[in-house]
C-alpha atoms as a PDB file:
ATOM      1  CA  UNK A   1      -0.404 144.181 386.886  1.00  0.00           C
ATOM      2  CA  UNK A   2       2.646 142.553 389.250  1.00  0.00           C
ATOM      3  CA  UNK A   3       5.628 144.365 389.784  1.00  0.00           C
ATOM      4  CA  UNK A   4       9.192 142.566 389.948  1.00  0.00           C
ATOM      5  CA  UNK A   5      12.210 144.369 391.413  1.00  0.00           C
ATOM      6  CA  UNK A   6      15.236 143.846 389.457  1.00  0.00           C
ATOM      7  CA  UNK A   7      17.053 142.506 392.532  1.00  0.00           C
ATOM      8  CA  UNK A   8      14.504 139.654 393.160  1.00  0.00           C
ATOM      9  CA  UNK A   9      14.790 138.963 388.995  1.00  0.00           C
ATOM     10  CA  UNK A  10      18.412 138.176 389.915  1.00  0.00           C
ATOM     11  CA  UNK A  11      18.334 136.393 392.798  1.00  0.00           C
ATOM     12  CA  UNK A  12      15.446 134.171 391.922  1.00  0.00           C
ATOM     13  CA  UNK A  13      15.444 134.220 388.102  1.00  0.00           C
ATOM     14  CA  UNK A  14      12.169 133.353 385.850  1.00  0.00           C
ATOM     15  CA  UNK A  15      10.824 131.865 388.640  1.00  0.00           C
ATOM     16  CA  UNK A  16       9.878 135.312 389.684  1.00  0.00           C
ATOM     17  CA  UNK A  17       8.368 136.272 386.260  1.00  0.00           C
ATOM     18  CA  UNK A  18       6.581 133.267 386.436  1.00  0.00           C
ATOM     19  CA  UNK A  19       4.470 133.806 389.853  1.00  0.00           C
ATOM     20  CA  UNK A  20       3.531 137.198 388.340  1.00  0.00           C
ATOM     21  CA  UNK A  21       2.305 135.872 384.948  1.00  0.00           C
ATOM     22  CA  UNK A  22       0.212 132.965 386.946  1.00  0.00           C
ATOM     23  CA  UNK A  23      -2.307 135.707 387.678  1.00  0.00           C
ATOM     24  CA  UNK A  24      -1.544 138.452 385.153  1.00  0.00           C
ATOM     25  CA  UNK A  25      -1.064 138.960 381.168  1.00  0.00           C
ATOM     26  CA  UNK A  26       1.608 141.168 382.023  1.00  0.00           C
ATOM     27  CA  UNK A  27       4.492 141.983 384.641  1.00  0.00           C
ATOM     28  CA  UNK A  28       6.677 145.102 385.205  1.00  0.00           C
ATOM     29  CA  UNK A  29       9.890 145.120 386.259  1.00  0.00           C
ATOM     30  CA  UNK A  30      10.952 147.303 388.105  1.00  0.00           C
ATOM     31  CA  UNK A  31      14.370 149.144 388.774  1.00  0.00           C
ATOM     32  CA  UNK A  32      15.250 151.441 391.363  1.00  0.00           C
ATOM     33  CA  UNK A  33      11.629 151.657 392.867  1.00  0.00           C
ATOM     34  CA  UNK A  34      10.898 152.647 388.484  1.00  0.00           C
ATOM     35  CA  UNK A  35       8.775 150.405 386.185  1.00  0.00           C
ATOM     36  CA  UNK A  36      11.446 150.384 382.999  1.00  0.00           C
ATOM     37  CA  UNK A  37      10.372 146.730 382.021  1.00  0.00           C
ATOM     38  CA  UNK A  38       7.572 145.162 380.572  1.00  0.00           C
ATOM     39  CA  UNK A  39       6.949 141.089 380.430  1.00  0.00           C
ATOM     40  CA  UNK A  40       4.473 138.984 378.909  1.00  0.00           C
ATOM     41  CA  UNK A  41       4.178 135.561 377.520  1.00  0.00           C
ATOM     42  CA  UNK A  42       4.680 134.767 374.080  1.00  0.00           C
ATOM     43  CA  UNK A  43       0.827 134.263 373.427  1.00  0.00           C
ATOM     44  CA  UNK A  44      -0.081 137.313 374.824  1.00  0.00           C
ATOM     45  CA  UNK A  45       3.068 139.291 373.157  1.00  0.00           C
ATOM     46  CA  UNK A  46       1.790 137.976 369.278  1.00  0.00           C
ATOM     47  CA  UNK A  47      -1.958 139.431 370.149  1.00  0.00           C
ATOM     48  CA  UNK A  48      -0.510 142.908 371.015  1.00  0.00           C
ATOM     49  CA  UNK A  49       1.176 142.750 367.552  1.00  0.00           C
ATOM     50  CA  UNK A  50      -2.098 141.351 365.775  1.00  0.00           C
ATOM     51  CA  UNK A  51      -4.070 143.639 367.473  1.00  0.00           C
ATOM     52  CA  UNK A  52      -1.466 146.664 366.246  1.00  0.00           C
ATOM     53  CA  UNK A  53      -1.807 144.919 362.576  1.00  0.00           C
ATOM     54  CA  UNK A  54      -5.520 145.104 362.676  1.00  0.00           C
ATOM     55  CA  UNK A  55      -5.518 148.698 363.910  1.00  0.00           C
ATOM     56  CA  UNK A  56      -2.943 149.689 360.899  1.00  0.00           C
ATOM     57  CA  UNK A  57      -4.823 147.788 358.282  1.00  0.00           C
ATOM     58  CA  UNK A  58      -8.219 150.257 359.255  1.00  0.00           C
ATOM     59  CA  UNK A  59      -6.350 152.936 359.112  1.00  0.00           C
ATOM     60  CA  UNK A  60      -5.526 151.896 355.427  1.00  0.00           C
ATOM     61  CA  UNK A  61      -8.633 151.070 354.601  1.00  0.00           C
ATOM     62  CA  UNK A  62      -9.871 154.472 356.133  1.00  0.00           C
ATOM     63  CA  UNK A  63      -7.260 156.339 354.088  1.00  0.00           C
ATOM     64  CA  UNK A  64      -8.086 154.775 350.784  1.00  0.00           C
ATOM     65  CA  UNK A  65     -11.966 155.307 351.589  1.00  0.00           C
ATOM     66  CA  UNK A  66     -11.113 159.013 352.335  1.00  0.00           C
ATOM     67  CA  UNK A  67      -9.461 159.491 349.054  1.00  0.00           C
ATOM     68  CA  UNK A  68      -6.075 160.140 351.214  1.00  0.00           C
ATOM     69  CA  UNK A  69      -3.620 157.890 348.724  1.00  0.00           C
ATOM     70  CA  UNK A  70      -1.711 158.128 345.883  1.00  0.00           C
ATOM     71  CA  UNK A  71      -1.867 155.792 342.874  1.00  0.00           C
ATOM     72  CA  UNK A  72       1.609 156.257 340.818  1.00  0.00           C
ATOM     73  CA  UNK A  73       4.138 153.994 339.081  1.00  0.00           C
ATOM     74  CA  UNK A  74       7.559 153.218 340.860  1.00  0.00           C
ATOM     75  CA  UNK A  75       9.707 155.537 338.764  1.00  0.00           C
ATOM     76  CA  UNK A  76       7.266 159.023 339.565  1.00  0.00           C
ATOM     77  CA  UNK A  77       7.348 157.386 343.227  1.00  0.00           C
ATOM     78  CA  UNK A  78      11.213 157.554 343.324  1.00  0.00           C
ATOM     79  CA  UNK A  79      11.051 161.062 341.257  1.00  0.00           C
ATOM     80  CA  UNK A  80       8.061 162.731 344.380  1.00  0.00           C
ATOM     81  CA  UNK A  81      10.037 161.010 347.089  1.00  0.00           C
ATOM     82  CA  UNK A  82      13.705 162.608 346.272  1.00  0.00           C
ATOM     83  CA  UNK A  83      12.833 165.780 345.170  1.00  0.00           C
ATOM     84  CA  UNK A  84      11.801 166.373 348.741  1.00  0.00           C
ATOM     85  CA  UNK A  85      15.056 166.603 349.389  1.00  0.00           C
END
C-alpha cells in the first residue's frame, strides 16, 4: 500500500492520491512520518461496506441458528430494555 505525506497532498493535491491508487486499492496518508489516513476509491470503499454487511448478516444468521435471540412484542421490548436502567 502507497504512502502520501500530508505536505505533498497539499502541494500537489489529488493528483498525488491518484498516482498511488493507479497501482493500489488503497493509500495512506501520512502525517508527521504517522499513517493517520486511509484512501480508496469509491468502488473499492462500497465493497469494504458490502463485505462488512455480509459478515453481520452471518453473524445473524449464526445467532438465530444458535438459539441466541429473542422473539417479543414491541411493548415487553421497551419494558426489558428500560428496566436495565
Amino acid at each position: 500500500m502507497g504512502a502520501i505525506a500530508a505536505n505533498d497532498l497539499k502541494t500537489r493535491g489529488v493528483v498525488s492520491i491518484s498516482e498511488q491508487l493507479a497501482d493500489n486499492h488503497e493509500a495512506i496518508i501520512t502525517v508527521r512520518g504517522k499513517s493517520r489516513y486511509v484512501v480508496m476509491e469509491i468502488e473499492q470503499y462500497q465493497y469494504l461496506r458490502e463485505c462488512e454487511l455480509e459478515a453481520a448478516l452471518l453473524e445473524a444468521r449464526e445467532d438465530v441458528q444458535a438459539g441466541r435471540v429473542v422473539t417479543e412484542n414491541v411493548a415487553d421490548h421497551i419494558k426489558r430494555l428500560t428496566d436495565g436502567l
